[in-house]
N, C-alpha and C. Protein backbone atom coordinates (compact mmCIF):
# COMPACT_ATOMS: atom_id res chain seq x y z
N UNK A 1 -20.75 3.06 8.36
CA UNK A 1 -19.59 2.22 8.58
C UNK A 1 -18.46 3.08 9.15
N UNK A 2 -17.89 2.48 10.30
CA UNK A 2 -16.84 3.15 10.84
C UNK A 2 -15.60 2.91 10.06
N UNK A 3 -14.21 3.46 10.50
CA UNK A 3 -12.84 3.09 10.59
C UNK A 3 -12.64 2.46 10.78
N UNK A 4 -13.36 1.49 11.78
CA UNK A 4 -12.78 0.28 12.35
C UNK A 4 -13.07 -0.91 12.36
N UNK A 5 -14.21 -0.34 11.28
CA UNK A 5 -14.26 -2.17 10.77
C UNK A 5 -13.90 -2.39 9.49
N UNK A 6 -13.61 -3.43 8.80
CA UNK A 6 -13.59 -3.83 7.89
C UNK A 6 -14.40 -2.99 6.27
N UNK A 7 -13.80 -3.01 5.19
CA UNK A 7 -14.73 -1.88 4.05
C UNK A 7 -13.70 -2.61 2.82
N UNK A 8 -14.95 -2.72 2.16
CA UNK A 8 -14.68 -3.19 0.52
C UNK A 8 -13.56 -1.86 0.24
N UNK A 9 -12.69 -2.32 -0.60
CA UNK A 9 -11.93 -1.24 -1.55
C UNK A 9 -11.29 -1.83 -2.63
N UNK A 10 -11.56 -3.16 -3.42
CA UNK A 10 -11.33 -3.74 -4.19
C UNK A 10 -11.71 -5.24 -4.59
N UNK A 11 -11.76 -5.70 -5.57
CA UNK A 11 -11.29 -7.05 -6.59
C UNK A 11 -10.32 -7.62 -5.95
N UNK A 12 -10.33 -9.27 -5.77
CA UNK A 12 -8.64 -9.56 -5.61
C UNK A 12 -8.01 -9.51 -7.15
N UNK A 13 -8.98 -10.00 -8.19
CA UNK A 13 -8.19 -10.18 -9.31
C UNK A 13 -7.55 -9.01 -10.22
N UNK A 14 -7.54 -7.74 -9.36
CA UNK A 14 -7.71 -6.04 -10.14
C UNK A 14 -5.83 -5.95 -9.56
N UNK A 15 -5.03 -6.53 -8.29
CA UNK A 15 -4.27 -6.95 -8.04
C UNK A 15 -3.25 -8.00 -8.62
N UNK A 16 -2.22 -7.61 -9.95
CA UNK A 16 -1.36 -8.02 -10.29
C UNK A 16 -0.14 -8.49 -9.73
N UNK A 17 0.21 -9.54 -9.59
CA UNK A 17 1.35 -9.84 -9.36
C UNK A 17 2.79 -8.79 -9.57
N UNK A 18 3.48 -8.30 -8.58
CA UNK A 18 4.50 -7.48 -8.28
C UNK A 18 4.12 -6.15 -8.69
N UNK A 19 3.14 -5.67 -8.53
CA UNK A 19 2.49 -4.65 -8.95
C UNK A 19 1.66 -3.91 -7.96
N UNK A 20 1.55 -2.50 -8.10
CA UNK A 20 0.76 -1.67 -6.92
C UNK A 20 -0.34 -1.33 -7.80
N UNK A 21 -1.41 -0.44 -7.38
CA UNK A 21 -2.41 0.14 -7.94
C UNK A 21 -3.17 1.02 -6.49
N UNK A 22 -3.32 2.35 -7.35
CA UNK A 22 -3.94 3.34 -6.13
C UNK A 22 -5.37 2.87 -5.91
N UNK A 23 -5.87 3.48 -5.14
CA UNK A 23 -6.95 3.59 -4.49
C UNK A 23 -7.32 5.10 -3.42
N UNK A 24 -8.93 5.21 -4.06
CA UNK A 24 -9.21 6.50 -2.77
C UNK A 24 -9.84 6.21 -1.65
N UNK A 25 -9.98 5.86 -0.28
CA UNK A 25 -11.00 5.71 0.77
C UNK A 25 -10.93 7.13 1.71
N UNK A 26 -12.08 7.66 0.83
CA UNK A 26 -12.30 8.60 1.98
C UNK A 26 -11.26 9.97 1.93
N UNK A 27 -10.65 10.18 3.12
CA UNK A 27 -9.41 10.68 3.11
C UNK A 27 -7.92 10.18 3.03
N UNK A 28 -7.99 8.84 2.36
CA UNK A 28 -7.06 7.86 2.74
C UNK A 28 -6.75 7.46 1.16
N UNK A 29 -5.16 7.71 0.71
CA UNK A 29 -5.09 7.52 -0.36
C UNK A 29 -3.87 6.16 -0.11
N UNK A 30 -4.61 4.88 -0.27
CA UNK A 30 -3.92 3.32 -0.71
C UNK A 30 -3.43 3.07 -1.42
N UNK A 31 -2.22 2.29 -1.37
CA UNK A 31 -1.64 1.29 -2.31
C UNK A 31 -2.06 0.01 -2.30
N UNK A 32 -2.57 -0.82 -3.08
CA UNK A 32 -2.45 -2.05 -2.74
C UNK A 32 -1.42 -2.62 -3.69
N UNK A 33 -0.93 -3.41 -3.12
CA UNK A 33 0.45 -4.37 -3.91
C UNK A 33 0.14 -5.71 -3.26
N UNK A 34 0.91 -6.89 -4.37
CA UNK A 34 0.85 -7.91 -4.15
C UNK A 34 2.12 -8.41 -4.44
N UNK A 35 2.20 -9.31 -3.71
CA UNK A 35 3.86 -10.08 -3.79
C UNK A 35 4.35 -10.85 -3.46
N UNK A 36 4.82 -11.66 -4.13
CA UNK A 36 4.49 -13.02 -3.56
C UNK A 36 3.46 -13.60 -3.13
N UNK A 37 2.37 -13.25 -3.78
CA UNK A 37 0.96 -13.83 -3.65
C UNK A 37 0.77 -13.37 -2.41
N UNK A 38 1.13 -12.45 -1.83
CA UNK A 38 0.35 -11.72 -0.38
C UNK A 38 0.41 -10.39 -0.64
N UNK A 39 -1.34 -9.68 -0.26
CA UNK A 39 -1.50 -8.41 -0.13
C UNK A 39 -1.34 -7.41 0.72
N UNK A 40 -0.70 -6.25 0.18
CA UNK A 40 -0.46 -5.52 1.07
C UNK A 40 -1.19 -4.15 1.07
N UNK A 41 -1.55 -3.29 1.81
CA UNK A 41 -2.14 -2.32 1.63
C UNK A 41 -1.25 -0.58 2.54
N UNK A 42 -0.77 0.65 1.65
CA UNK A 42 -0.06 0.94 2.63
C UNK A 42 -0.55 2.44 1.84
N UNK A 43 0.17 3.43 3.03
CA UNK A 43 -0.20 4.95 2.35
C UNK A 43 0.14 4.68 0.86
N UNK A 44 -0.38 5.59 -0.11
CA UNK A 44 0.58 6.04 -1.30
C UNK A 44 1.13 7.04 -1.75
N UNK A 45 1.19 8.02 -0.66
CA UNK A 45 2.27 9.29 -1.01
C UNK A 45 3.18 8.85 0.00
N UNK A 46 4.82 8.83 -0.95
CA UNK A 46 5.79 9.02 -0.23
C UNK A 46 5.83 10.48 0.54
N UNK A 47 6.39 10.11 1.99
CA UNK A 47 6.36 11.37 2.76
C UNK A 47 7.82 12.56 2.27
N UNK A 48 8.39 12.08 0.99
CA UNK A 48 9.42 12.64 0.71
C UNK A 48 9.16 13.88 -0.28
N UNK A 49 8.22 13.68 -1.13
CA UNK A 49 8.00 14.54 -2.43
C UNK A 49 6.26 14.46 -2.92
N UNK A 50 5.19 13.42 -2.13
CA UNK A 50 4.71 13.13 -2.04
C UNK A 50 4.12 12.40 -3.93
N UNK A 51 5.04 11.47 -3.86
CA UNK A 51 4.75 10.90 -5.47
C UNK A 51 4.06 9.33 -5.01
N UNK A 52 3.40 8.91 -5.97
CA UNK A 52 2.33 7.79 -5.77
C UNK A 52 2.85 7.02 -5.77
N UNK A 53 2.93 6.14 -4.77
CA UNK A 53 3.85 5.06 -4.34
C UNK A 53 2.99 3.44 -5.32
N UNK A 54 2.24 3.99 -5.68
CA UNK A 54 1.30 2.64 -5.95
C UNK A 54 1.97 2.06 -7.51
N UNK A 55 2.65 3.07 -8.02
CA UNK A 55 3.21 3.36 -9.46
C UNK A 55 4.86 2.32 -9.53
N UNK A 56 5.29 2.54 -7.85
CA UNK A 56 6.47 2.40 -8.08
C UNK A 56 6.74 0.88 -8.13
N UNK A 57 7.94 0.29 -8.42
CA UNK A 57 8.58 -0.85 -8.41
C UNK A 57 8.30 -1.71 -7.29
N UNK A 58 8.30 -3.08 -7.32
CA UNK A 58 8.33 -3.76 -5.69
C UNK A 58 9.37 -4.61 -6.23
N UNK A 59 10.16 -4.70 -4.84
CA UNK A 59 11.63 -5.11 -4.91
C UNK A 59 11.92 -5.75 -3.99
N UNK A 60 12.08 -7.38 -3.58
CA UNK A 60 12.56 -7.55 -2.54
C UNK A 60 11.77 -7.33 -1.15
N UNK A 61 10.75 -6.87 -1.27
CA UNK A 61 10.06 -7.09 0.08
C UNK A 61 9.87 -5.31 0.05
N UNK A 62 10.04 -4.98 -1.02
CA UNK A 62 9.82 -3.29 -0.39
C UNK A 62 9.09 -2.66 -1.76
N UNK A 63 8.17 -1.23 -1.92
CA UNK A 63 7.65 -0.62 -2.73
C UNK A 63 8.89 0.10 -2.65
N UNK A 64 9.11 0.65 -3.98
CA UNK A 64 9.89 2.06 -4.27
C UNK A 64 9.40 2.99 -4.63
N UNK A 65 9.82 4.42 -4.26
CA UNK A 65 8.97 5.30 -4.79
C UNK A 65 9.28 5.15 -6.27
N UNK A 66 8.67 5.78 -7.29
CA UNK A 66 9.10 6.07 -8.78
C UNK A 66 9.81 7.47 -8.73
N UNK A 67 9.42 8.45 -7.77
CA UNK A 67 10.72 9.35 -8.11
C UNK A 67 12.01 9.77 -7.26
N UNK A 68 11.82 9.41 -6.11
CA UNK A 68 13.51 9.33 -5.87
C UNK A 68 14.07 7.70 -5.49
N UNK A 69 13.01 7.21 -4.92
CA UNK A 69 13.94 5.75 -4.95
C UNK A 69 13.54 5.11 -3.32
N UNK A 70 12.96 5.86 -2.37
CA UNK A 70 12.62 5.49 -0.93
C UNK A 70 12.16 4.31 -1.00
N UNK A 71 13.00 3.36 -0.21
CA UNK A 71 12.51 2.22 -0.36
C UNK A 71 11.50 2.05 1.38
N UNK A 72 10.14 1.29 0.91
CA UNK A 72 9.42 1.30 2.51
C UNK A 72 8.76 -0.68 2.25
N UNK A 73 9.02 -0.89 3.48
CA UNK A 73 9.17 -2.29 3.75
C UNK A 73 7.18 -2.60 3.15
N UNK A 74 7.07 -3.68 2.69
CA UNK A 74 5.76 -3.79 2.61
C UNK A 74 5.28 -4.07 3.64
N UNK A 75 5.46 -4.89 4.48
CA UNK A 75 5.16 -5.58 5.70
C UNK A 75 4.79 -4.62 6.72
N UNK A 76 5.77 -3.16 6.99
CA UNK A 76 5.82 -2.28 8.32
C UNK A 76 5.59 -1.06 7.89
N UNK A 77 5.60 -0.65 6.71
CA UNK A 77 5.80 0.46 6.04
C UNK A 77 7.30 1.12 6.34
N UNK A 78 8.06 0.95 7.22
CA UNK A 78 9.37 1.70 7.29
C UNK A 78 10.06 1.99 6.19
N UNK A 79 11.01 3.14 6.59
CA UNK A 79 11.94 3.44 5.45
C UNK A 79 12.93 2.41 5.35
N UNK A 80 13.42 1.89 4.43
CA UNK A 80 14.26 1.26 4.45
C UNK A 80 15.95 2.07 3.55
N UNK A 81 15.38 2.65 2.84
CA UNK A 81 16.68 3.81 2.26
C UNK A 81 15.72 4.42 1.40
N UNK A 82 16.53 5.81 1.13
CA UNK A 82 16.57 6.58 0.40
C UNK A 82 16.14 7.68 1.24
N UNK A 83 15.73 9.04 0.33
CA UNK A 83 15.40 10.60 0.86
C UNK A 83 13.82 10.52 2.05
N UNK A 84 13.70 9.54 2.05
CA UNK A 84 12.36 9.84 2.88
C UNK A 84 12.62 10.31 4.26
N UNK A 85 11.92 10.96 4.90
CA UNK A 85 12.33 11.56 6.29
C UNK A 85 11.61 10.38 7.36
N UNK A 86 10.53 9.74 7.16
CA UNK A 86 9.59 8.78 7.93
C UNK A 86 9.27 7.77 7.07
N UNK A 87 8.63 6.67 7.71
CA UNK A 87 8.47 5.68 6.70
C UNK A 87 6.58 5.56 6.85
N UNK A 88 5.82 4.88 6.13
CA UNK A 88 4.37 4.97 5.90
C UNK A 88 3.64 4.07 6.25
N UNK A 89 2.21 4.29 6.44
CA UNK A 89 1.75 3.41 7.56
C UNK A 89 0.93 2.44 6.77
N UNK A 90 0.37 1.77 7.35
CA UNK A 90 0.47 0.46 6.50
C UNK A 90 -1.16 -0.29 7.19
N UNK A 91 -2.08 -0.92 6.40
CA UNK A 91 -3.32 -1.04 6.86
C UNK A 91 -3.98 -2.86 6.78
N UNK A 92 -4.56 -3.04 7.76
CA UNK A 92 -4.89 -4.84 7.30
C UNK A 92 -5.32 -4.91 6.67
N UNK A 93 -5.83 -5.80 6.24
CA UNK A 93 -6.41 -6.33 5.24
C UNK A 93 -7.05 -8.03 4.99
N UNK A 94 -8.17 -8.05 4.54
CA UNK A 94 -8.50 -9.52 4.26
C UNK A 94 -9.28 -9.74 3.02
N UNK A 95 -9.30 -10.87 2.31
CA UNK A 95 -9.67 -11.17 1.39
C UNK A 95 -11.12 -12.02 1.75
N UNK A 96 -12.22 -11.82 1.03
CA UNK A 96 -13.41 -12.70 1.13
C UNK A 96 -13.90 -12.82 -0.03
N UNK A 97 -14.09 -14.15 -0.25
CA UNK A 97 -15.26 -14.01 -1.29
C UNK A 97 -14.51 -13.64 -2.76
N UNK A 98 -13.52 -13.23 -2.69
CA UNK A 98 -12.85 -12.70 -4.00
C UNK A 98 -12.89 -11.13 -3.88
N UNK A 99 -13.37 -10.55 -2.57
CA UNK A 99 -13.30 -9.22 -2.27
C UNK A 99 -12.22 -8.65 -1.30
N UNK A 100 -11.61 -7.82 -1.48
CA UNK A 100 -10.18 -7.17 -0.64
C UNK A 100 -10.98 -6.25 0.37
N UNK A 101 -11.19 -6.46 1.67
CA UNK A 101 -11.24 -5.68 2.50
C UNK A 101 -10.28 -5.14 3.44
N UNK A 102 -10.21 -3.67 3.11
CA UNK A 102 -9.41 -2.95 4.54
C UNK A 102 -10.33 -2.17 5.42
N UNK A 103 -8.98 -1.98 6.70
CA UNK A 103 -9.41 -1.32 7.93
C UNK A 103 -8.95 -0.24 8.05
N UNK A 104 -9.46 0.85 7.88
CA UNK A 104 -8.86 2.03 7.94
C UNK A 104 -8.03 2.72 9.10
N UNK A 105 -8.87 2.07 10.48
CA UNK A 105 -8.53 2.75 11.76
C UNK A 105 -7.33 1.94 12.15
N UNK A 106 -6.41 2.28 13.06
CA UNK A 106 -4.69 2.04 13.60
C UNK A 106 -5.40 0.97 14.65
């Protein structure tokens, strides 16, 4: 299986409401969050201190880190405030079957 297709990396029901949870693919360390009943899937080291973004708060349309506060849009991954120097990239995703598939490749 390539990058560029589609790959199991979760449960939908392992996905809590306003809540992140890590994940490993590969060389690719995920967040998935849900919010407002839509999933999102995005790096999980902030590029600031590199702390697990999957841990942190969702607020308003954005993950926070848990240790300084970088807020990154769920939708684009951008920074939206705080110490981060770049904002994080961010991966599709679809649901089947009751299974969360992402795409690893850009």
């Amino acid at each position: 299986m390539t990058e560029d297709e589609y790959q199991f990396i979760a449960k939908d029901e392992e996905i809590e409401e306003g809540k992140g949870r890590p994940y490993v693919m590969g060389d690719h360390r995920i967040a998935l969050v849900r919010y407002e009943g839509a999933l999102y899937a995005l790096d999980d080291l902030c590029p600031h201190a590199d702390a697990s973004l999957a841990f942190g708060p969702v607020k308003e349309g954005c993950l926070i880190c848990p240790w300084h506060y970088a807020e990154f849009d769920l939708k684009t991954g951008e920074v939206m405030s705080g110490p981060s120097p770049r904002g994080i990239r961010t991966y599709e995703l679809k649901v089947e079957e009751g299974d969360i598939l992402i795409k690893l490749a850009k």
